[in-house]
N, C-alpha and C. Protein backbone atom coordinates (compact mmCIF):
# COMPACT_ATOMS: atom_id res chain seq x y z
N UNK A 1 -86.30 23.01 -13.90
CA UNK A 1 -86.22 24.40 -13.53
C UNK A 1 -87.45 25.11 -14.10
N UNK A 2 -88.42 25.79 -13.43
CA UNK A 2 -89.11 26.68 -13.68
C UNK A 2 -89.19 27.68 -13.46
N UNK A 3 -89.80 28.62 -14.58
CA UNK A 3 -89.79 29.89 -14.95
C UNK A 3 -90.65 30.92 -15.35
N UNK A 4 -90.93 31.84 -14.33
CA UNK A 4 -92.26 32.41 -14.45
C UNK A 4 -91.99 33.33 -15.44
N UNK A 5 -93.04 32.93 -16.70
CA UNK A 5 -93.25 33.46 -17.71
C UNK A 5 -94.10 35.15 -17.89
N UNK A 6 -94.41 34.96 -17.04
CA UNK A 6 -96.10 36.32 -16.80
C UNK A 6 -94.55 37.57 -16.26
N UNK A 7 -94.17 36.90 -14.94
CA UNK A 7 -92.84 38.19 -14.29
C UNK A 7 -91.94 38.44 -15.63
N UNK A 8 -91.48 37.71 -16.17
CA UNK A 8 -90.33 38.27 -17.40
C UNK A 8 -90.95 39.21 -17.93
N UNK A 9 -92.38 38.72 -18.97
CA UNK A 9 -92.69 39.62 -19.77
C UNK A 9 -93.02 40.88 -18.98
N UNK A 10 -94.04 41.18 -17.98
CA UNK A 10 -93.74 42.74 -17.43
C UNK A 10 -92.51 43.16 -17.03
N UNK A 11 -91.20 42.52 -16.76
CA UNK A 11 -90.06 42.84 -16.81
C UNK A 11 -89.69 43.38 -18.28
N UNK A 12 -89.86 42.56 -19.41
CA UNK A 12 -89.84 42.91 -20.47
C UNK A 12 -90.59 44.56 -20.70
N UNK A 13 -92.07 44.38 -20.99
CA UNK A 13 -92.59 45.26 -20.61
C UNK A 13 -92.07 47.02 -20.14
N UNK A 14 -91.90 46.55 -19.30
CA UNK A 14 -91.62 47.73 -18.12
C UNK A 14 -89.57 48.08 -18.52
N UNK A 15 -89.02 47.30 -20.08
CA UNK A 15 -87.54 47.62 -20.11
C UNK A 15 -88.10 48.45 -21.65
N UNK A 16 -89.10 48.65 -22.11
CA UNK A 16 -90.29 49.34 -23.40
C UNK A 16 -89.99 48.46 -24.42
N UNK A 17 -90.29 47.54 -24.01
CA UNK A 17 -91.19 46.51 -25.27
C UNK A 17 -92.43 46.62 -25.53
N UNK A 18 -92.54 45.74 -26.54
CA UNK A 18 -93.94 46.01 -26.79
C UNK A 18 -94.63 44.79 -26.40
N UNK A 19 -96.09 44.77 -26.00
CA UNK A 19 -96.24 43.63 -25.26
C UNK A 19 -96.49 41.90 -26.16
N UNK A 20 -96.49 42.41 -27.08
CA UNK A 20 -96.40 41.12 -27.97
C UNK A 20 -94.88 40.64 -28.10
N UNK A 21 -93.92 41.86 -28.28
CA UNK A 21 -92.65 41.55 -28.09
C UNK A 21 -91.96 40.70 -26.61
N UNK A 22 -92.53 41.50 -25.99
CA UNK A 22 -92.11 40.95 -24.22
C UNK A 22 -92.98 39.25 -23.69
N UNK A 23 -94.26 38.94 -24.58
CA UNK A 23 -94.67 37.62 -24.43
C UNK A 23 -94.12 36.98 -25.23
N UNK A 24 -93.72 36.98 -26.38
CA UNK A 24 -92.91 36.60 -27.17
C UNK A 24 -92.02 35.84 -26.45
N UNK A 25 -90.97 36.63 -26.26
CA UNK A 25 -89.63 36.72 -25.82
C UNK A 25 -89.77 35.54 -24.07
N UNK A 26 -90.87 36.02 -23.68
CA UNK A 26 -90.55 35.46 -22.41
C UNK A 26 -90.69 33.76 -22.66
N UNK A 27 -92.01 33.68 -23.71
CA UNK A 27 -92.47 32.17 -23.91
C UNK A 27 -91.53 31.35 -24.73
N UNK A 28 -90.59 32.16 -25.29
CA UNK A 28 -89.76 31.46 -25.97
C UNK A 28 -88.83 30.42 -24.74
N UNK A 29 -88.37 31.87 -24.15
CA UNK A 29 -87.23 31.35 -22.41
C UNK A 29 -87.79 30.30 -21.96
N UNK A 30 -89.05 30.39 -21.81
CA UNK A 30 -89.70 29.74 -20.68
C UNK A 30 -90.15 27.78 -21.05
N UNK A 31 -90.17 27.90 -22.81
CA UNK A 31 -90.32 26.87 -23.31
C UNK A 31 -88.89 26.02 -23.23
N UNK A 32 -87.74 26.82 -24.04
CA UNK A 32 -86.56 26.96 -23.91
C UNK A 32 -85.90 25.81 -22.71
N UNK A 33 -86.12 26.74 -21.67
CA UNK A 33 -85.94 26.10 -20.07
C UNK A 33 -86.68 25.21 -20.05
N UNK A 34 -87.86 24.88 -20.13
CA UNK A 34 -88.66 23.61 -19.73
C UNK A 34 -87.88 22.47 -20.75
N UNK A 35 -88.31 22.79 -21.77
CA UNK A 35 -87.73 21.59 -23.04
C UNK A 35 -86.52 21.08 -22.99
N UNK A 36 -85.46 22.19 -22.46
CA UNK A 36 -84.09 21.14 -22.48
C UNK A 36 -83.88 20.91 -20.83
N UNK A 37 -84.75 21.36 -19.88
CA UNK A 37 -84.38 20.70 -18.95
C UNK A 37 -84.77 18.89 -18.62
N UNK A 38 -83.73 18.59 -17.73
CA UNK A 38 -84.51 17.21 -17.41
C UNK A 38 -85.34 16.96 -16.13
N UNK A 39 -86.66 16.55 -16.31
CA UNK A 39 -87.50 16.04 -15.86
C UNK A 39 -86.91 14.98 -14.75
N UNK A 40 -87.85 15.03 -13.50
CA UNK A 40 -87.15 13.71 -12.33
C UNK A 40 -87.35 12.16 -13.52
N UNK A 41 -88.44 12.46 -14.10
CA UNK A 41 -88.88 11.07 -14.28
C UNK A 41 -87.54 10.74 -15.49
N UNK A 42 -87.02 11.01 -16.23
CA UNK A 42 -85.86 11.53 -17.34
C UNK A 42 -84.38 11.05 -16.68
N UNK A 43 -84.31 11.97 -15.46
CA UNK A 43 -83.44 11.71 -14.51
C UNK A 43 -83.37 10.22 -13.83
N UNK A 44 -84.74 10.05 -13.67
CA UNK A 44 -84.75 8.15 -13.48
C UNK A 44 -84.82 7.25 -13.70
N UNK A 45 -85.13 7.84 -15.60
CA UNK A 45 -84.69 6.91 -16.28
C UNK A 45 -83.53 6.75 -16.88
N UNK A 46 -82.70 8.23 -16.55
CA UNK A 46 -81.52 7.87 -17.36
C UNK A 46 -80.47 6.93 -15.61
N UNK A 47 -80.99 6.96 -14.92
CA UNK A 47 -80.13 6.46 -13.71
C UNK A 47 -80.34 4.91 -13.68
N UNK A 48 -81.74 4.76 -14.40
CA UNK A 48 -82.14 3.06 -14.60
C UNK A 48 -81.14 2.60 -15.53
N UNK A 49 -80.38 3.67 -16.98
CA UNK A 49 -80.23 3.34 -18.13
C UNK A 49 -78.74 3.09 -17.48
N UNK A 50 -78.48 3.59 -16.63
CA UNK A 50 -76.85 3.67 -16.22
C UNK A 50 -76.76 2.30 -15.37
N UNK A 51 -77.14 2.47 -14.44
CA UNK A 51 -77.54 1.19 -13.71
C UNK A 51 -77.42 -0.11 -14.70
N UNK A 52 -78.08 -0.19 -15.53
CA UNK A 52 -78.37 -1.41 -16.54
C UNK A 52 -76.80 -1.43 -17.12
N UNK A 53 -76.71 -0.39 -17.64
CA UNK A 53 -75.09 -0.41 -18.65
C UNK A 53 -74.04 -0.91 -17.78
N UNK A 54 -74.35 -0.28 -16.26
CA UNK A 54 -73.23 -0.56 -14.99
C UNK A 54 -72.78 -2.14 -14.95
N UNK A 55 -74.33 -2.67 -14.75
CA UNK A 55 -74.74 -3.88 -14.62
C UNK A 55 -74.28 -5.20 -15.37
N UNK A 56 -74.18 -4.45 -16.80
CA UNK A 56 -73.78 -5.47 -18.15
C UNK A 56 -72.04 -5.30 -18.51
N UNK A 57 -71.65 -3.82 -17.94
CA UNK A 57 -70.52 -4.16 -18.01
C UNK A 57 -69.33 -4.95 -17.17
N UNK A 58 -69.85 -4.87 -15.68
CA UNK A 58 -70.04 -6.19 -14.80
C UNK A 58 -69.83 -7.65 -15.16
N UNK A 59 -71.14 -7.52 -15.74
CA UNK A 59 -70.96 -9.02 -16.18
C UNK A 59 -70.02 -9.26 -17.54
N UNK A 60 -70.38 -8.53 -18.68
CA UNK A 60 -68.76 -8.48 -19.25
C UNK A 60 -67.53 -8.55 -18.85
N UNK A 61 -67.64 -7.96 -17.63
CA UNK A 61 -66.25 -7.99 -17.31
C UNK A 61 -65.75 -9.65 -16.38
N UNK A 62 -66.86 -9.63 -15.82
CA UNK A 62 -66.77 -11.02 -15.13
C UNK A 62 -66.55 -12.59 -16.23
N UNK A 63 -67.53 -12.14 -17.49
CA UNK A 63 -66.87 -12.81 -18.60
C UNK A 63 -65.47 -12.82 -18.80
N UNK A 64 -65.29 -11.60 -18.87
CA UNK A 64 -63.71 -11.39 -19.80
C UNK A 64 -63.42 -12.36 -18.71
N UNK A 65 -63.10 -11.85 -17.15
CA UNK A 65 -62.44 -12.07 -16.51
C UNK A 65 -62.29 -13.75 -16.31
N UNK A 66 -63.34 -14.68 -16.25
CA UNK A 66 -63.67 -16.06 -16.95
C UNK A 66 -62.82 -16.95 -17.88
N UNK A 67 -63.05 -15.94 -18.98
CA UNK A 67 -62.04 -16.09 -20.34
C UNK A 67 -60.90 -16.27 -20.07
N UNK A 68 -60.03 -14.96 -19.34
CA UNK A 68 -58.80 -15.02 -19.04
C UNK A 68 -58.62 -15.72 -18.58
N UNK A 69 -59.18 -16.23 -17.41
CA UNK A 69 -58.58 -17.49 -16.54
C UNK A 69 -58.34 -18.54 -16.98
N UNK A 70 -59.46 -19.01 -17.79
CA UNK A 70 -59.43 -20.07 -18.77
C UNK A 70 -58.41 -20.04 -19.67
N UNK A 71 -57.96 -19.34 -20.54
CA UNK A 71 -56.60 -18.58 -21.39
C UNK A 71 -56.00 -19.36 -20.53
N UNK A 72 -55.16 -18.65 -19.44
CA UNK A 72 -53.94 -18.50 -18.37
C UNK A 72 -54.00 -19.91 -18.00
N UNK A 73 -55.08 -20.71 -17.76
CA UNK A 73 -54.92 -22.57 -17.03
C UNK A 73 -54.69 -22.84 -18.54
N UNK A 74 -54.96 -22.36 -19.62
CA UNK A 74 -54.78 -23.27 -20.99
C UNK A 74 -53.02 -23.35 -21.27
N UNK A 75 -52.87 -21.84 -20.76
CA UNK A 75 -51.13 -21.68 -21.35
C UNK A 75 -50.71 -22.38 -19.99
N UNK A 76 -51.02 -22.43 -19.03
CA UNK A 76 -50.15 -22.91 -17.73
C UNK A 76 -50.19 -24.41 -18.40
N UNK A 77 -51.06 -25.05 -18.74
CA UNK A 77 -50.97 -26.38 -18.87
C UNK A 77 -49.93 -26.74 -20.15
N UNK A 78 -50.27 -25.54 -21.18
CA UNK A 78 -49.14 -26.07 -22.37
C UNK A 78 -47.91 -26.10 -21.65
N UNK A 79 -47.59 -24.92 -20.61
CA UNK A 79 -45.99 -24.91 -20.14
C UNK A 79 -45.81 -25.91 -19.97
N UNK A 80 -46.91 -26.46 -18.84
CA UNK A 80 -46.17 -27.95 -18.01
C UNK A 80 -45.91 -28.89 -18.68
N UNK A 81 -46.52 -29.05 -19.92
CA UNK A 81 -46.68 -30.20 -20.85
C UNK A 81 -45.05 -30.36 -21.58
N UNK A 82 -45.29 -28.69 -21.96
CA UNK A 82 -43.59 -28.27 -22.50
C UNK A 82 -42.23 -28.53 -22.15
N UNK A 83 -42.67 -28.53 -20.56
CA UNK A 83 -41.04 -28.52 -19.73
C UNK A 83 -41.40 -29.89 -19.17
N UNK A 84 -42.58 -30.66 -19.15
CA UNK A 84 -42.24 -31.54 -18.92
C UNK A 84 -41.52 -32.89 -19.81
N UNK A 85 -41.96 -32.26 -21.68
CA UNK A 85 -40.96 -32.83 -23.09
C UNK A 85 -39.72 -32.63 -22.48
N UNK A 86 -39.64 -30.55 -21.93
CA UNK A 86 -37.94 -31.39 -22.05
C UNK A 86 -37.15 -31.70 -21.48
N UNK A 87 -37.80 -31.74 -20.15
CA UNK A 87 -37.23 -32.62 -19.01
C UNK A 87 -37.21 -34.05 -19.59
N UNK A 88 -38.42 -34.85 -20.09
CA UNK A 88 -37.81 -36.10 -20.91
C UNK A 88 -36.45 -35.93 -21.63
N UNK A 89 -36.92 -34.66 -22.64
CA UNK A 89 -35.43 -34.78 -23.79
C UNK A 89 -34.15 -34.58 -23.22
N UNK A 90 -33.95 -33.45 -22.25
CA UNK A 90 -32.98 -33.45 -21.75
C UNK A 90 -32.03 -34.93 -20.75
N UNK A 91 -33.14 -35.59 -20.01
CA UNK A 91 -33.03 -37.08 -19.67
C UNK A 91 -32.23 -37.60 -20.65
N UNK A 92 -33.17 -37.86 -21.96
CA UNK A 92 -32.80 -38.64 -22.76
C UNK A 92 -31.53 -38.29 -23.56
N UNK A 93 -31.11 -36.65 -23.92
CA UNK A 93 -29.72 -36.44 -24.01
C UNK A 93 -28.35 -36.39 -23.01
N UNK A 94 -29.16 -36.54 -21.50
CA UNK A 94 -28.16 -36.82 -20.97
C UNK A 94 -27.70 -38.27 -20.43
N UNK A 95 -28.75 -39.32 -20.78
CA UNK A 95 -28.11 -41.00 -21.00
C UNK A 95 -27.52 -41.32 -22.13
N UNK A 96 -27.78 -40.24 -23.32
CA UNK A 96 -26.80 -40.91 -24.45
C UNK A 96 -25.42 -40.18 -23.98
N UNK A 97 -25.40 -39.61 -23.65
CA UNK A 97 -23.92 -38.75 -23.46
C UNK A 97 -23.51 -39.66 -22.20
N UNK A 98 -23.55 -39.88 -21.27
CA UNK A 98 -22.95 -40.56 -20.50
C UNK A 98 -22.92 -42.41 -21.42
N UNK A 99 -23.75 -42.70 -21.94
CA UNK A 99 -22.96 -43.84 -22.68
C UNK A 99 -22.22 -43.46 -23.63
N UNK A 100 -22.14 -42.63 -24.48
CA UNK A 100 -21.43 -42.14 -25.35
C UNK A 100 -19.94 -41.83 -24.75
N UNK A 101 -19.86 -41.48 -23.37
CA UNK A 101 -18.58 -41.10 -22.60
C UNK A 101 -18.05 -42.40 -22.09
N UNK A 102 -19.12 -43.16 -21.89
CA UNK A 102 -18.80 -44.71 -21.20
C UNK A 102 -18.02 -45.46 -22.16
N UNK A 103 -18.61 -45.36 -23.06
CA UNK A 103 -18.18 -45.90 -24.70
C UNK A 103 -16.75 -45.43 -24.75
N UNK A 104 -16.41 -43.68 -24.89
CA UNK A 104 -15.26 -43.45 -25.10
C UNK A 104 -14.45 -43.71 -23.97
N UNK A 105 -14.60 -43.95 -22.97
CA UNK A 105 -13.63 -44.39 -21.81
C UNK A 105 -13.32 -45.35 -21.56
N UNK A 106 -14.60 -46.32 -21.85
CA UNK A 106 -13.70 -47.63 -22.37
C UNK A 106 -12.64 -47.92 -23.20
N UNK A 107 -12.94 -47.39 -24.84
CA UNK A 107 -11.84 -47.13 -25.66
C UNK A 107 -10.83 -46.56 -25.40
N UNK A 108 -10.64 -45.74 -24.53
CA UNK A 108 -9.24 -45.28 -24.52
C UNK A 108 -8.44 -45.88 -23.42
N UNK A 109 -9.74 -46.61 -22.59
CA UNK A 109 -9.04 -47.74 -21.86
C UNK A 109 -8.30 -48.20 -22.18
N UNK A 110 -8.84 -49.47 -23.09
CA UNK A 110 -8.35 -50.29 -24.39
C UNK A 110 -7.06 -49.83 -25.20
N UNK A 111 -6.84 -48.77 -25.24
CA UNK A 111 -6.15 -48.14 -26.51
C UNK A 111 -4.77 -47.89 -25.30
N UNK A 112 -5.45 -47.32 -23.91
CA UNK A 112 -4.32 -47.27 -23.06
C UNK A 112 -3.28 -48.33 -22.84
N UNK A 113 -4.34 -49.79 -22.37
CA UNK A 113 -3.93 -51.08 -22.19
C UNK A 113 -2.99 -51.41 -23.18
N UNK A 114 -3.58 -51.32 -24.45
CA UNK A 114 -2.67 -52.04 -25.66
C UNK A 114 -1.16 -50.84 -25.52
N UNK A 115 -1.16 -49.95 -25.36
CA UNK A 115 -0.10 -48.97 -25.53
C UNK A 115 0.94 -49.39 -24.43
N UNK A 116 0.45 -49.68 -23.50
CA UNK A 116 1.18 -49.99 -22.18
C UNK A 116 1.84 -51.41 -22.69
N UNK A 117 1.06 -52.24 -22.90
CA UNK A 117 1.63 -53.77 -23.69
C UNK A 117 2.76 -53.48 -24.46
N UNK A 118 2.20 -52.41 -25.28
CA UNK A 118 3.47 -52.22 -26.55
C UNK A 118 4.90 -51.95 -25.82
N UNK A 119 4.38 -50.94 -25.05
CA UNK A 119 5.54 -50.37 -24.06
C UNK A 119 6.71 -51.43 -23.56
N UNK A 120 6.06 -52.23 -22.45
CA UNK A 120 6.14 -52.83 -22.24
C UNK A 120 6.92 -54.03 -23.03
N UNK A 121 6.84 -54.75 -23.84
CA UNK A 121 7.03 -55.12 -24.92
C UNK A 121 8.36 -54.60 -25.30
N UNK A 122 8.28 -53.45 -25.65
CA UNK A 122 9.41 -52.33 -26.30
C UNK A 122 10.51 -52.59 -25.11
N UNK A 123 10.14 -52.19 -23.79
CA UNK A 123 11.33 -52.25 -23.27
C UNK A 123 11.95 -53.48 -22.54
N UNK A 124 10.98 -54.75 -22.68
CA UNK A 124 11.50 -55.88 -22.71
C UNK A 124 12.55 -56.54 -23.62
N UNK A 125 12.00 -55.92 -24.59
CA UNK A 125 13.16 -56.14 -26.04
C UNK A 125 14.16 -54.93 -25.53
N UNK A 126 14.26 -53.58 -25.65
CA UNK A 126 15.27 -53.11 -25.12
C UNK A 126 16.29 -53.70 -24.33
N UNK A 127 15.62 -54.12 -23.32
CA UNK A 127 16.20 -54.47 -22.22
C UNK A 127 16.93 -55.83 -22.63
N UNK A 128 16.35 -56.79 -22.95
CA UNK A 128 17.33 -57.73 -23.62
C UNK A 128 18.07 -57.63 -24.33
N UNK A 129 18.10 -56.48 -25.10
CA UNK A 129 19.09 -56.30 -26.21
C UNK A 129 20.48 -55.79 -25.60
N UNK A 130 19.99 -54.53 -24.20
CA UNK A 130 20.92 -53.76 -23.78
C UNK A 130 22.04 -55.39 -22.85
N UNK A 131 20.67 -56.31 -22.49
CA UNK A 131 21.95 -57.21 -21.64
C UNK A 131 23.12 -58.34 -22.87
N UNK A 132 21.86 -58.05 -23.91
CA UNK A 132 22.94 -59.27 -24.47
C UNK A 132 24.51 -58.08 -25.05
N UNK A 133 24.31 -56.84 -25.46
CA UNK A 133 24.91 -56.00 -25.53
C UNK A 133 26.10 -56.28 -24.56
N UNK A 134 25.69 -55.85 -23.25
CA UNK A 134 26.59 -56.05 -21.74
C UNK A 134 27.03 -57.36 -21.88
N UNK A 135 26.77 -58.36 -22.08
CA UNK A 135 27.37 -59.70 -22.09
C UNK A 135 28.56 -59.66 -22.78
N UNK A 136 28.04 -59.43 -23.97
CA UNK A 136 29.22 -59.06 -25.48
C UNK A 136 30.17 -58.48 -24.95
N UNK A 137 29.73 -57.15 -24.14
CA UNK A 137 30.79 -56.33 -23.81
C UNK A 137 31.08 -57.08 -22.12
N UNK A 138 31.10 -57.47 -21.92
CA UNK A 138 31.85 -58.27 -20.64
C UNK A 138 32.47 -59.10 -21.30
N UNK A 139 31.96 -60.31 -22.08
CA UNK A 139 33.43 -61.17 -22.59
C UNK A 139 33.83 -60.75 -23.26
N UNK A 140 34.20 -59.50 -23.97
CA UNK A 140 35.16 -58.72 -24.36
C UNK A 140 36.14 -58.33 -24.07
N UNK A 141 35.57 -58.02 -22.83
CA UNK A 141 36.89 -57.06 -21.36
C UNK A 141 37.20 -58.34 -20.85
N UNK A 142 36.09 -59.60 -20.86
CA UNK A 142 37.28 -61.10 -19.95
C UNK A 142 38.13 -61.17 -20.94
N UNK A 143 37.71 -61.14 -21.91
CA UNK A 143 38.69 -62.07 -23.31
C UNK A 143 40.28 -61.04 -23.01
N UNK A 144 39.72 -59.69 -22.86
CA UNK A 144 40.71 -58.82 -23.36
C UNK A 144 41.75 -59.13 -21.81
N UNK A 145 40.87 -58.97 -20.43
CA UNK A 145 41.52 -59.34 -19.30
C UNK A 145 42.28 -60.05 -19.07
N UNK A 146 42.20 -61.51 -20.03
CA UNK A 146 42.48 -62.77 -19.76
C UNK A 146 43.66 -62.51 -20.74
N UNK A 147 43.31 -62.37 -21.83
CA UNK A 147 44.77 -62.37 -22.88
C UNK A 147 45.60 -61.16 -22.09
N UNK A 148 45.58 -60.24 -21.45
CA UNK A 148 46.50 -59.19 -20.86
C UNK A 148 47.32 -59.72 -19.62
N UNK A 149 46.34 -60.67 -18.67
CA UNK A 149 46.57 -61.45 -17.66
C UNK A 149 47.68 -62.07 -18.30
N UNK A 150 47.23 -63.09 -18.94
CA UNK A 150 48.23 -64.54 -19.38
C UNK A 150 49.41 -63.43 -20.10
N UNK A 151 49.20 -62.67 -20.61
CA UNK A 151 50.51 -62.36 -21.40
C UNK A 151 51.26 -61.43 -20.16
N UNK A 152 51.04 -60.76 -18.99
CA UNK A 152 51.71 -60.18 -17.98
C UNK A 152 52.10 -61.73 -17.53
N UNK A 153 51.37 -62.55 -16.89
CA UNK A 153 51.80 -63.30 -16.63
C UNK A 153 53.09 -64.25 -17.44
N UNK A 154 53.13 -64.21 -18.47
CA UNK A 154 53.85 -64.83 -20.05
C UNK A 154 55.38 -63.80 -19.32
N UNK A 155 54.77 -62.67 -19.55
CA UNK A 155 56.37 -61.66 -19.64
C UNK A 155 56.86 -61.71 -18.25
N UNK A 156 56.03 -61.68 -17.38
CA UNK A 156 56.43 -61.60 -15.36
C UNK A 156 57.05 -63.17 -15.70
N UNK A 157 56.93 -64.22 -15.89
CA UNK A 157 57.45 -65.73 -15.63
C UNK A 157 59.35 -65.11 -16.70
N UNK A 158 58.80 -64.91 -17.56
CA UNK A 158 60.24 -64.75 -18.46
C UNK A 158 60.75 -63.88 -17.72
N UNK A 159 60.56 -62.34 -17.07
CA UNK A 159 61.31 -62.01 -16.42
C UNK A 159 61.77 -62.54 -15.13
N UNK A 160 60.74 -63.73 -14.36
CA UNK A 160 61.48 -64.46 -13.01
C UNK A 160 62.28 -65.23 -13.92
N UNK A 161 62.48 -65.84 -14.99
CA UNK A 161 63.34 -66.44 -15.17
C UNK A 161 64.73 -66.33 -15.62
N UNK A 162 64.31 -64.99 -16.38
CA UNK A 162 65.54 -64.10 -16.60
C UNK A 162 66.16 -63.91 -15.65
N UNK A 163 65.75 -63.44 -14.68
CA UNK A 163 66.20 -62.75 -13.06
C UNK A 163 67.13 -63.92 -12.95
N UNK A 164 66.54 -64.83 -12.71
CA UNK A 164 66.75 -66.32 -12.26
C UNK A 164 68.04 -66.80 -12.86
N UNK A 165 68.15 -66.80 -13.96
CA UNK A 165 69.51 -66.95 -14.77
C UNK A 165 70.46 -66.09 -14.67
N UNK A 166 70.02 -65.01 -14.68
CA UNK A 166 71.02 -63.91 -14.18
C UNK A 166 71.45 -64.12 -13.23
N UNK A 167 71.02 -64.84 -12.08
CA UNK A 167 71.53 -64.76 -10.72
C UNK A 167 72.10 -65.84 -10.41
C-alpha cells in the first residue's frame, strides 16, 4: 500500500500545523505503511514457505499413514496368530473332554453291567428261595390234605360201617 506523503503533509498543513510538524507526522504514516506492509516479493515468499510446510506435512502424513498400516498388519497378524492358539487349545480341550466322557461312560457302563449281574443274581436267589418256600408250603397243604383225606376217609369207612351194622 502506498502513500502519498507530500498530499498528507499539506493536508496537515492546511488543518495549522506547522510544517515541520505536518512532515513529521506524514513521514512517520508513510514509513509506518510501507514497513509493515507486505511486499509481492514477501507475499511469495511467504506462499513458497506455505507450500513447503503444505508439502512436508503431506509427506508426514503419508508417513504416519505408512506407520499405521504397518501397526494395523502387525496387530492383524498377532490376532491371527492368537485365535489361531486357541482354536488349537480349544481343539485340544475339547478331545480331552470327550475322552474324559468316553472314559466316564464306559465306567458307568461297567458299574451298570456289574449292578444288573448283582440284580440279577439277587433275584435268582430270591426267586429260588421264594420256590423252595412254595414247595415247603405245598407239601405242607399235601401232608395236611392227605392226613385230612385219610382221616375223612378213616371216619366216612367207620361211619359206612356203622351204617352197615346198624342195618
Amino acid at each position: 500500500m502506498s502513500v502519498d506523503t507530500l498530499a498528507l503533509a499539506r493536508d496537515l498543513r492546511a488543518a495549522n500545523l506547522g510544517q515541520d510538524q505536518a512532515e513529521a507526522i506524514a513521514f512517520a504514516i508513510g514509513r509506518a505503511l510501507t514497513e509493515g506492509a507486505a511486499s509481492k516479493a514477501d507475499l511469495s515468499e511467504t506462499r513458497a514457505d506455505l507450500k513447503a510446510d503444505i508439502q512436508e506435512l503431506r509427506a508426514e502424513l503419508h508417513e504416519v499413514r505408512a506407520e499405521l498400516k504397518a501397526e494395523i498388519q502387525d496387530v492383524r497378524a498377532e490376532l491371527k496368530s492368537d485365535i489361531q492358539e486357541l482354536r488349537a487349545e480349544l481343539k485340544s480341550d475339547i478331545q480331552e473332554l470327550r475322552a474324559e466322557l468316553k472314559s466316564d461312560i464306559q465306567e458307568l457302563r461297567a458299574e451298570l453291567k456289574s449292578d444288573i449281574q448283582e440284580l440279577r443274581l439277587e433275584l435268582k436267589t430270591d426267586s429260588a428261595s421264594v420256590r423252595t418256600e412254595l414247595k415247603t408250603a405245598i407239601e405242607g397243604v399235601k401232608s395236611t390234605l392227605l392226613m385230612w383225606f385219610v382221616g375223612t376217609m378213616l371216619a366216612f369207612s367207620g361211619f359206612i360201617i356203622a351204617v352197615v351194622k346198624f342195618l
